[in-house]
Structure formats: C-alpha cells, structure tokens
Protein backbone atom coordinates (compact mmCIF):
# COMPACT_ATOMS: atom_id res chain seq x y z
CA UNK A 1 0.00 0.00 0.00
CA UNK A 2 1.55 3.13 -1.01
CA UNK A 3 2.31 6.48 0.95
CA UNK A 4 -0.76 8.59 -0.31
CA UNK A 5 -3.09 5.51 0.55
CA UNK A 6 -2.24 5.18 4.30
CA UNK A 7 -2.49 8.69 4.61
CA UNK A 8 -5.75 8.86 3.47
CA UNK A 9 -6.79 6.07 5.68
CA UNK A 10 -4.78 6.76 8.77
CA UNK A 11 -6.51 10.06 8.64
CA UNK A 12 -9.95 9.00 8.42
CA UNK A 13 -9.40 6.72 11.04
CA UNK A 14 -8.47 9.63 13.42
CA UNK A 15 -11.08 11.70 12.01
CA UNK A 16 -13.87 8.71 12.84
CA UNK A 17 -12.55 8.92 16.54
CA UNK A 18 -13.02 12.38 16.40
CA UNK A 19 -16.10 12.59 15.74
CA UNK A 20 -16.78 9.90 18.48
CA UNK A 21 -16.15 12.85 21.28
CA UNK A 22 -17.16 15.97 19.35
CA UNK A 23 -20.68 15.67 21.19
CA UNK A 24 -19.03 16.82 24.44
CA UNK A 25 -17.32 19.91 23.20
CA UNK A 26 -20.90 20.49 20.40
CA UNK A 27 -23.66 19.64 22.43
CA UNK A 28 -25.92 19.20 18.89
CA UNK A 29 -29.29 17.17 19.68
CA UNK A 30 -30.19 17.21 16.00
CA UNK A 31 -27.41 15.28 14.64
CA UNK A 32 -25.73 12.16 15.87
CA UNK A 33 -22.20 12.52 15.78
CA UNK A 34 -21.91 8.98 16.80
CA UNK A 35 -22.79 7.64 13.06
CA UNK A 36 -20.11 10.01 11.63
CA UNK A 37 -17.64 8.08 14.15
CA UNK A 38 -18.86 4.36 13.21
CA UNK A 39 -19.61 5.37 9.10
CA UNK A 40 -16.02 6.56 8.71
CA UNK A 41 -14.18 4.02 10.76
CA UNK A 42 -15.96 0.95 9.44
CA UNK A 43 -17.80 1.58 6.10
CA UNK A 44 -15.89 4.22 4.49
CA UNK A 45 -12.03 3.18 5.81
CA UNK A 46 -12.56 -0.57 6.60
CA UNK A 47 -14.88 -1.32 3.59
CA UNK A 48 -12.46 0.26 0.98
CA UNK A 49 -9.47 -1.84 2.59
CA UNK A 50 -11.14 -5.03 2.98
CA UNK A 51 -12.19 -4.37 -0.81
CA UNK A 52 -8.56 -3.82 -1.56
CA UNK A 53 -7.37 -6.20 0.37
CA UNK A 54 -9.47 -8.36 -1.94
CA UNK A 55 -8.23 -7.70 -4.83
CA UNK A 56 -4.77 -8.11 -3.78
CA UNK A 57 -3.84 -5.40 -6.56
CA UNK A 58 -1.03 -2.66 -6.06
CA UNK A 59 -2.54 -0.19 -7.31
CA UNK A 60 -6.46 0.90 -6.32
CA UNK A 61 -8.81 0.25 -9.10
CA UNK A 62 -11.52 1.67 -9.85
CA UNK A 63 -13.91 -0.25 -7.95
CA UNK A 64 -12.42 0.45 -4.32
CA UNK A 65 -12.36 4.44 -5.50
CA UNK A 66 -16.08 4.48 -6.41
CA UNK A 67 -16.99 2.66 -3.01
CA UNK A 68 -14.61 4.98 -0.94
CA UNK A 69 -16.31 8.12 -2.35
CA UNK A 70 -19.80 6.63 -2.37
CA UNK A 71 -19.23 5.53 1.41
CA UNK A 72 -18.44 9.27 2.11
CA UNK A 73 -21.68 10.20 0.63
CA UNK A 74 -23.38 7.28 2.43
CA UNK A 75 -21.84 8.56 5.49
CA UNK A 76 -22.62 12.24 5.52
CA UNK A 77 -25.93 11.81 3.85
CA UNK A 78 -27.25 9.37 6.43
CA UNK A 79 -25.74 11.86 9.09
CA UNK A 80 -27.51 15.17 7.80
CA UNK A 81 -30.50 12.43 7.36
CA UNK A 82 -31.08 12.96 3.78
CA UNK A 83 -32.15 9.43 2.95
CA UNK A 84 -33.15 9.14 -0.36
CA UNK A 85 -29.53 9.86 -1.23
CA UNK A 86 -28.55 7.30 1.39
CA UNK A 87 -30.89 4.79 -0.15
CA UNK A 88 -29.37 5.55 -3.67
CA UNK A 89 -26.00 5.21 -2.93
CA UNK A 90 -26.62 2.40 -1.00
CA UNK A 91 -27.76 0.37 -4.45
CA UNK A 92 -23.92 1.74 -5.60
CA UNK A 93 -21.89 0.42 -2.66
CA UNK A 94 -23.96 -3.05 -2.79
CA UNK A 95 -23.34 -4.09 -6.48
CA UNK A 96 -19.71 -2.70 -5.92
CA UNK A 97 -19.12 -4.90 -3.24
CA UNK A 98 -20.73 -8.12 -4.71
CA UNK A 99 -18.82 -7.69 -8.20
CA UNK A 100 -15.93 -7.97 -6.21
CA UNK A 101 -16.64 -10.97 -3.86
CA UNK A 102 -18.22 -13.03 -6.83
CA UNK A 103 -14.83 -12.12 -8.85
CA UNK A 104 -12.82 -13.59 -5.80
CA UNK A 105 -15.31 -16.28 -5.02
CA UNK A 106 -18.27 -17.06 -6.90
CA UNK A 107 -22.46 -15.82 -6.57
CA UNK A 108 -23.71 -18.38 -4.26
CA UNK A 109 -21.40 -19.57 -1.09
CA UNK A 110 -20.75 -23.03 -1.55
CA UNK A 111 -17.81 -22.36 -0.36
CA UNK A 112 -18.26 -22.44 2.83
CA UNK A 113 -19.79 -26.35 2.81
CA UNK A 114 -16.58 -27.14 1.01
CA UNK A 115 -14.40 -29.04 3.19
CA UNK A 116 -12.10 -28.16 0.56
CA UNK A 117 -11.93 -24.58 1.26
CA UNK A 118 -9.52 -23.25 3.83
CA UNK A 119 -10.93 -21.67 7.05
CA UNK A 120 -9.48 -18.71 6.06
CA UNK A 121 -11.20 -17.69 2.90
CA UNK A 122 -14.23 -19.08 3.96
CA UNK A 123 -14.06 -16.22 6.52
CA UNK A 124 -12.91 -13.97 3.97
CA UNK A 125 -15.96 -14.62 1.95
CA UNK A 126 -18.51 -14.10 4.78
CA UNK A 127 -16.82 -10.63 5.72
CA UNK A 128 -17.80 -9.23 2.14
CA UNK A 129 -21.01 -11.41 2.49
CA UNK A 130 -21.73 -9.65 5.39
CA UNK A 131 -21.05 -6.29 4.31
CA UNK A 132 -23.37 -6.64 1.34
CA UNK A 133 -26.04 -7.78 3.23
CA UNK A 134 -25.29 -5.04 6.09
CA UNK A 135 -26.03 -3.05 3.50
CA UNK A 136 -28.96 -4.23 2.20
CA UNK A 137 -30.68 -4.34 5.20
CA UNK A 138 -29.94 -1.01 6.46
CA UNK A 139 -31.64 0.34 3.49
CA UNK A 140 -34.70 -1.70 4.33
CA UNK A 141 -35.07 -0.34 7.51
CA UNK A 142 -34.34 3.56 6.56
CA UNK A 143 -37.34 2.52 3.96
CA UNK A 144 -39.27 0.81 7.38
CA UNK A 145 -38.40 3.37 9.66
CA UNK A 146 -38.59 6.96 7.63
CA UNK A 147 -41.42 5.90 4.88
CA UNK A 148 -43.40 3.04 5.56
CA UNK A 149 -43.81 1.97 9.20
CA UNK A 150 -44.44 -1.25 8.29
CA UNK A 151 -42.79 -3.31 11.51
CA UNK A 152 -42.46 -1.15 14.86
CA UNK A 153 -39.74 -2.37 17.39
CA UNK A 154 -37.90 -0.54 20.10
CA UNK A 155 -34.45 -1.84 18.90
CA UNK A 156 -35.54 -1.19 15.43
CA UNK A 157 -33.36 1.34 14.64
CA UNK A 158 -30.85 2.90 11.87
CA UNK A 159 -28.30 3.70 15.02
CA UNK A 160 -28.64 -0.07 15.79
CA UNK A 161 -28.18 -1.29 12.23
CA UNK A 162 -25.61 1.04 11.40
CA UNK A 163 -23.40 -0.69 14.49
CA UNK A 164 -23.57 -4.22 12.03
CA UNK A 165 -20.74 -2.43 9.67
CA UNK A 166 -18.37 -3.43 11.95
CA UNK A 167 -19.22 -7.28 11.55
CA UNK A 168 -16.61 -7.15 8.42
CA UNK A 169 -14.40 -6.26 9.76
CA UNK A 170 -14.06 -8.29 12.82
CA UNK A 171 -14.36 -11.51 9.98
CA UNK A 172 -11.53 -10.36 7.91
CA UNK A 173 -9.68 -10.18 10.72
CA UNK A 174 -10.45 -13.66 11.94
CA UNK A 175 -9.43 -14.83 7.94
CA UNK A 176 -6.18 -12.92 8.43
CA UNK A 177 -5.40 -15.07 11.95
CA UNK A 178 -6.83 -18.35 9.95
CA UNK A 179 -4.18 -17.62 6.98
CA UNK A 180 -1.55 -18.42 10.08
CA UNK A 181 -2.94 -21.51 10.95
CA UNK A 182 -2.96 -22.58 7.48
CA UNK A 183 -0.75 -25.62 8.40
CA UNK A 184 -3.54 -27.18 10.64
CA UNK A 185 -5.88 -27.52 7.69
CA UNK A 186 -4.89 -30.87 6.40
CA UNK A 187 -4.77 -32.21 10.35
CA UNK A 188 -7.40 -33.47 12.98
CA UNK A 189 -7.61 -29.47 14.21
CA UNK A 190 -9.57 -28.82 10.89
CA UNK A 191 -12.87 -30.19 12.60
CA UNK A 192 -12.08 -27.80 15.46
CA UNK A 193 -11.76 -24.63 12.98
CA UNK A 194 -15.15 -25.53 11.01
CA UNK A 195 -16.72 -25.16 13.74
CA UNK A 196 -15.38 -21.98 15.30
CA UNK A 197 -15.92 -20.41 12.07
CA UNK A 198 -19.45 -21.62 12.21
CA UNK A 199 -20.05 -20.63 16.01
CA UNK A 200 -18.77 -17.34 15.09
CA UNK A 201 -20.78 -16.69 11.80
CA UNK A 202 -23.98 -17.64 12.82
CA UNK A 203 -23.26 -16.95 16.54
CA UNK A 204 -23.29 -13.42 15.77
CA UNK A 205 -26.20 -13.21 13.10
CA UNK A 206 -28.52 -15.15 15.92
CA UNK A 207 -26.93 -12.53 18.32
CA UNK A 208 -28.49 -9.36 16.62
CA UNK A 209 -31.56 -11.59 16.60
CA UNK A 210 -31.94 -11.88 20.06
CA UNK A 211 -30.60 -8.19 20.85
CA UNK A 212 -33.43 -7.25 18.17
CA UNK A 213 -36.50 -9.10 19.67
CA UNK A 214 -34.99 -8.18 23.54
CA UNK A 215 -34.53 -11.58 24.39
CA UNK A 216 -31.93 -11.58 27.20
CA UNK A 217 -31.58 -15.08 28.42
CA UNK A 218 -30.95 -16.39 24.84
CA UNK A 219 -28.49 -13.65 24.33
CA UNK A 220 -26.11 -14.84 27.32
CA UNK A 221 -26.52 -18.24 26.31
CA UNK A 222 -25.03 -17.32 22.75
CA UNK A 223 -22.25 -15.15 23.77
CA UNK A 224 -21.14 -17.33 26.23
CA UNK A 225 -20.51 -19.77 23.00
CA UNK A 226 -18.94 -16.99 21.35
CA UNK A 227 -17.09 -16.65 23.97
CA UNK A 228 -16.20 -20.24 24.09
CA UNK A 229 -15.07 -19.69 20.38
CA UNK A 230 -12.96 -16.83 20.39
CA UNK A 231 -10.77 -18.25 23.46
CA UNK A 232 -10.55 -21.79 21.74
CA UNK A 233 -9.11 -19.24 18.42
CA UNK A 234 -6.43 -17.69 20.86
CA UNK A 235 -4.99 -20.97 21.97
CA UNK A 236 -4.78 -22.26 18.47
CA UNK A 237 -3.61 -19.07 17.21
CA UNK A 238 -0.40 -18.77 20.24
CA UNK A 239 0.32 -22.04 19.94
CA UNK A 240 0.42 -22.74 16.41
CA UNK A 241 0.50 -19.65 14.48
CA UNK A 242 4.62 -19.25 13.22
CA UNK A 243 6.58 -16.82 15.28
CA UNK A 244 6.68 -13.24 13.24
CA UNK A 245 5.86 -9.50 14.09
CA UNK A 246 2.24 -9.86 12.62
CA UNK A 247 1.27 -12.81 15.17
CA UNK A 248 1.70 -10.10 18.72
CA UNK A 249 -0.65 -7.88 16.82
CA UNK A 250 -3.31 -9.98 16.06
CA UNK A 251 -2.67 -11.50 19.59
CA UNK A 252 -3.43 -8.45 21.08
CA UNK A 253 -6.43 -7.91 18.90
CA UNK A 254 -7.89 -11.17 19.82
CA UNK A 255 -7.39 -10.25 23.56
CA UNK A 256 -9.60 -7.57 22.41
CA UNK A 257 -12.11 -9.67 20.95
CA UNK A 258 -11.92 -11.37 24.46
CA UNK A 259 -12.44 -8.44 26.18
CA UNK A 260 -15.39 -7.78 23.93
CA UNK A 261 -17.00 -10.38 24.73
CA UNK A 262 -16.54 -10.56 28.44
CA UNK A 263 -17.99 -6.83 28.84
CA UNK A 264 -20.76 -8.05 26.04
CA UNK A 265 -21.80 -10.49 28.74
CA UNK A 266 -21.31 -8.30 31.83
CA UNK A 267 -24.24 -5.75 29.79
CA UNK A 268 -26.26 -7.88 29.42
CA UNK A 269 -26.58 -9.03 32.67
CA UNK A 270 -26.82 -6.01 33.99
CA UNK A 271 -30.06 -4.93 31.56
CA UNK A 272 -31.24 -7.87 33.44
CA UNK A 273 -31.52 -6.52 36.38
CA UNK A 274 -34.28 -4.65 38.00
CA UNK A 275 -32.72 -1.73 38.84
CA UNK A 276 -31.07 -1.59 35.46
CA UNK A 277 -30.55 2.41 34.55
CA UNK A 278 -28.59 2.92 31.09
CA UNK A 279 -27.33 6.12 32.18
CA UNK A 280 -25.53 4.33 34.73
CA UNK A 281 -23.99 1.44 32.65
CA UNK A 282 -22.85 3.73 29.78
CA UNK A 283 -19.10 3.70 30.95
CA UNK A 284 -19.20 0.02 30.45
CA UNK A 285 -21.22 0.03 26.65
CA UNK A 286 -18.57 2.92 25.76
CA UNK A 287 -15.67 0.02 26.58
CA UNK A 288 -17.05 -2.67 24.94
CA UNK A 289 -17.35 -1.07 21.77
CA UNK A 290 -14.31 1.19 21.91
CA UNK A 291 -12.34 -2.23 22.51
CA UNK A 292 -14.08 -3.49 19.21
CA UNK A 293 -13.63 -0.85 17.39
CA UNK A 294 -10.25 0.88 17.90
CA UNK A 295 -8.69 -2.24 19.45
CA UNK A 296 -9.63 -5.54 17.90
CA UNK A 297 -11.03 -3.64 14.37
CA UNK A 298 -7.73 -2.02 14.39
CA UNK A 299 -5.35 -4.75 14.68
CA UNK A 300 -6.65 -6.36 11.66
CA UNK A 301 -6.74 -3.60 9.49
CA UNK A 302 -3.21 -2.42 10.30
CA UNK A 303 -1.92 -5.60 9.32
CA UNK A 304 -3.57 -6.04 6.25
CA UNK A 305 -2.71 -2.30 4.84
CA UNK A 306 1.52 -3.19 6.30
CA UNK A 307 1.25 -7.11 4.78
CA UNK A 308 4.25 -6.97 2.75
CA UNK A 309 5.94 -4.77 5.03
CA UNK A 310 6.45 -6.59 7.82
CA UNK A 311 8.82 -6.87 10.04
CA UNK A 312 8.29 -3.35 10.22
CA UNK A 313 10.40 -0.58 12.73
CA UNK A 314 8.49 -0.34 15.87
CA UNK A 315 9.18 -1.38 19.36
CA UNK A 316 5.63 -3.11 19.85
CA UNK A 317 5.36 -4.15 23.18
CA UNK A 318 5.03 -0.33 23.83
CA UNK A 319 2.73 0.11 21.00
CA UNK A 320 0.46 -2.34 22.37
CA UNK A 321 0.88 -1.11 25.80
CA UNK A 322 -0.12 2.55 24.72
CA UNK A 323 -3.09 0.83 22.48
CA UNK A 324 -4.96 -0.85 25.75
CA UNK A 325 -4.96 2.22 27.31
CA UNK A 326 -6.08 4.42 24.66
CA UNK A 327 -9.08 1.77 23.68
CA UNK A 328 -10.00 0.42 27.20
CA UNK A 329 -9.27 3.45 29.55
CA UNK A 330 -8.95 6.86 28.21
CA UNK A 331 -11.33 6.65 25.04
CA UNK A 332 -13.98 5.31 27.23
CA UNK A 333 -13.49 8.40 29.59
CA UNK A 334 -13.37 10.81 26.99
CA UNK A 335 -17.05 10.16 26.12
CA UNK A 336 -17.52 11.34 29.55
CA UNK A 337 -14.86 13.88 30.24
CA UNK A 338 -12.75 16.08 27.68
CA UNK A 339 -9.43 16.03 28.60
CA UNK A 340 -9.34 12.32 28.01
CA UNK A 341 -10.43 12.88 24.85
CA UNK A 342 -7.83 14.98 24.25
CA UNK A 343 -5.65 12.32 25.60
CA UNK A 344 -7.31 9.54 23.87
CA UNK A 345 -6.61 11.40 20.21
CA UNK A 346 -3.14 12.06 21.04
CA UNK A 347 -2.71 8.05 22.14
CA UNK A 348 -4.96 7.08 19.05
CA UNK A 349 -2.94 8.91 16.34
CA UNK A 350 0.30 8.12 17.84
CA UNK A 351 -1.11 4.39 17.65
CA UNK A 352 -1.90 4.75 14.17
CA UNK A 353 0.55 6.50 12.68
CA UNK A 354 3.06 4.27 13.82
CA UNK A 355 1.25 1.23 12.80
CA UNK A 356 1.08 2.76 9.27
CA UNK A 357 3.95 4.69 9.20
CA UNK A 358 7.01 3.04 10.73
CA UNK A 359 10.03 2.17 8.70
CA UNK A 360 9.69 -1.72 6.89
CA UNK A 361 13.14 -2.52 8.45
CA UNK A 362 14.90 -3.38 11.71
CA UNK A 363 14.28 -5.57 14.70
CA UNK A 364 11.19 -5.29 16.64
C-alpha cells in the first residue's frame, strides 16, 4: 500500500474517533455525531481496505475508488438524514461490493460447505457477504423506519443497524489469523476450525436476533458460546500460528475480541436486572465497543494495509501497551470527560501512525 493511501486512511481513522467525542465539546441534539464516528471508521475506511485487500492489486482500481467516495456520501448523507440519497447510494456500494466478492469467489457460497476450502477464505468470503447484506438491510429499515412503518420495534433502529458495519471487519480479521494456521488444515484441528468459524458466523447473526426481539436469556446463552469460540481461536492461534511480528498484533487484537466479549456479557446481565438504569452502565457500553472498534477492528486492518511490510520498525510491546490504554481506559473516559479525549486522540494517532507509518526494516 503506497504512501498517499495510508495517509488517506490513517486520517480517516483519526477523524472517525473524532467525531466519536465531538458531542461533548458540540452539544448538537439534532445530529448524531456517533454515526459520523462508526460510518467513517468501518464503512468508508474498513470497507475500501477489505475491498482492496481483496483484490490483492497494487494499485487501487476503480472499484475500491467508487466505493470509498460513495461511502463518504453514504456517510454524511445518512448523518444530515437525507435518505433518499442514502438509499441511492446504498444500491452503488452493494453491487460494488458483490462484483468484487463473486470475482474472488463465486455468486452463491458453496464455499463455505466445502471441506475443501480453507478456514481462512471461507471467513474472507462471509466478511464481504456480510457487508453486502449489512447493506442491504440497512436500506430496508431507513425505507421501514422513515417511509413506511411497516414493523415497529424498540431496537428497530438505523443507530442499531448502522453498528452491524463493523461485523466485516471483525471476519476479515479472523481470515487474516486463519491464513496463520494454514498448516492445521490438512490435520485433525480442521474439525475444530469448522466449527469456530461456524459458532462465530452464525453466533453473531442469531446474536443481533436476540438483541433485536430483547430476548436476554438467549443472548447470554449465545455469547457465552462466542465466547467459548474466540478463546478456543487464541490458543490455536499462540500455539500454532509461526513466530513473526504480525502474530503479537493480532494477539493483542484477539485479547480484544476477548475483552469484547466478556464486557458483552457483563451488559447484558446487567439490563437484566431490576434496577437496570442505562445512564448508569454507559461507561461500560462505551468500553465494549471502543475495545471493538479501535482495538480488535484495528489490529486487523493495520496488518492487512503493512502485509508486505512486515517486520516493520516499531518497538511493539510499547505500541500495544499505549493501544490498551487508549481503547480500554482513556477513550472510554473521553465520552464522559474532555481532557481524556484529548488524551485519547493524542494516544490514538500516535497508535496509528506508527502502525502505518514506521520504517519496513529493523528488529522489533
């Protein structure tokens, strides 16, 4: 990935966080700044690489520039809530991204009943599936929501649906860690990886389910197998996965994921509760996704756009070190307070520039 490239995404990637803590300093009840901060982190930045990544070309073709501008327009024109330019573009950015995973892999998924097919790309696959249809049903409910009122839910809600774009990326991730396990494919662990990839797929469509129809029994039961899954991924991952710079990154994203899922679960029990008040469990919501997002989102996406560059000049213990705190403790706070913002930007671009900016040579 060339210079101009990681700037462009490195910058976005700030500006997404930005716009996560802007509501403190612009107290704006019209707009929600908050879809700004997921649109530009996960559709427009981690759509466009995952499409890239796709490709596997050097250059950017023509395809990944039309679906980085139309994601901008997406963005700002579901922020400013001018839908029927949302709902247009959003025709654009689905036939853009199913070109491109029927190019790489075909129109129907057989794939991934294949025993044939590596883990890998069979979670490669489902991250573009799942951005298509993210897509696609989005749209659906701007057209439920804003025109026809045809279904009425509580949890049926853009700001809900809009949260699904991260989905993507947490599966190209989890194809990038499945690339380094490549060598178990052919042995008795294979049985062991089907099914994490199929705990993990439909674990988290059956998820949004439950989360949708405010079933919260159900709910623990299937995180706690997500759980189950993601833990049973780091052991295979540390223990197998060969020895090089990429494998303590995506180690410390799956920790992440971990971490995800453990305050997932905590949540939920608490909406259990009866004296459940959201006001007072925001701190721990704001984690949870912040961890997602800027932690285990991150990890995978600054590997993919430094692939060939590895090992690359970085001491990253101390990266790492300065990315748990930034994700788990001081973006978190800056929701709340705004000096930690502050502080969280500082430790965010320092994070990021490093990952994409630090010198392809040397010892780590």
């Amino acid at each position: 990935m060339n210079v101009k490239l990681k700037l462009v995404f490195s910058t976005l990637m700030i500006t997404a966080l930005f716009f996560g803590f802007i509501q403190i300093y612009f107290p704006i009840e019209k707009y929600n700044f908050e879809r700004l901060h997921i649109f530009l982190f996960n559709l427009c930045t981690g759509g466009s690489i995952l499409l890239y990544y796709t490709q596997g070309r050097r250059r950017v073709s023509k395809t990944v520039k039309f679906f980085f501008l139309g994601s901008l327009i997406y963005a700002f024109s579901a922020f400013f809530k001018v839908y029927p330019i949302t709902l247009a573009v959003t025709v654009l950015l689905f036939i853009l991204v199913e070109k491109v995973r029927v190019q790489s892999f075909s129109l129907i998924p057989f794939q991934f009943f294949s025993p044939g097919e590596s883990v890998s790309r069979k979670f490669h696959q489902a991250s573009l599936l799942c951005l298509s249809c993210g897509l696609v049903i989005a749209g659906l409910v701007i057209l439920n929501n804003e025109y026809f009122q045809l279904v009425t839910m509580a949890k049926l809600t853009l700001d809900t649906f809009f949260l699904g774009f991260s989905f993507p990326l947490s599966l190209i991730t989890l194809s990038l860690v499945f690339a380094m396990l490549a060598g178990m494919e052919n042995s008795s662990m294979k049985a062991v990886m089907e099914l994490c990839f199929w705990t993990i797929t439909l674990g988290v469509i059956i998820f949004f389910l439950f989360i949708l129809f405010e079933k919260f029994v159900p709910q623990i039961f299937v995180t706690t197998a997500l759980f189950l899954a993601v833990v049973t991924v780091f052991f295979l991952y540390y223990k197998n996965a060969e020895q090089i710079q990429q494998k303590l990154f995506l180690t410390s994203g799956i920790g992440f994921l971990i971490f995800t899922a453990l305050t997932g679960i905590a949540y939920i029990f608490l909406q259990m509760s009866q004296d459940y008040d959201p006001g007072k469990t925001k701190w721990l919501l704001h984690m949870h996704v912040f961890a997602s997002l800027y932690g285990w989102n991150l990890c995978g996406l600054s590997v993919i756009c430094r692939f060939e560059d590895f090992p690359i000049k970085l001491h990253s213990p101390t990266v790492i070190g300065i990315h748990w705190l930034t994700a788990v403790v001081l973006a978190p706070l800056g929701v709340f307070y705004g000096w930690f913002a502050v502080l969280a930007l500082m430790g965010y671009s320092f994070i990021t520039l490093t990952l994409f900016f630090s010198r392809n040579e040397g010892r780590f």
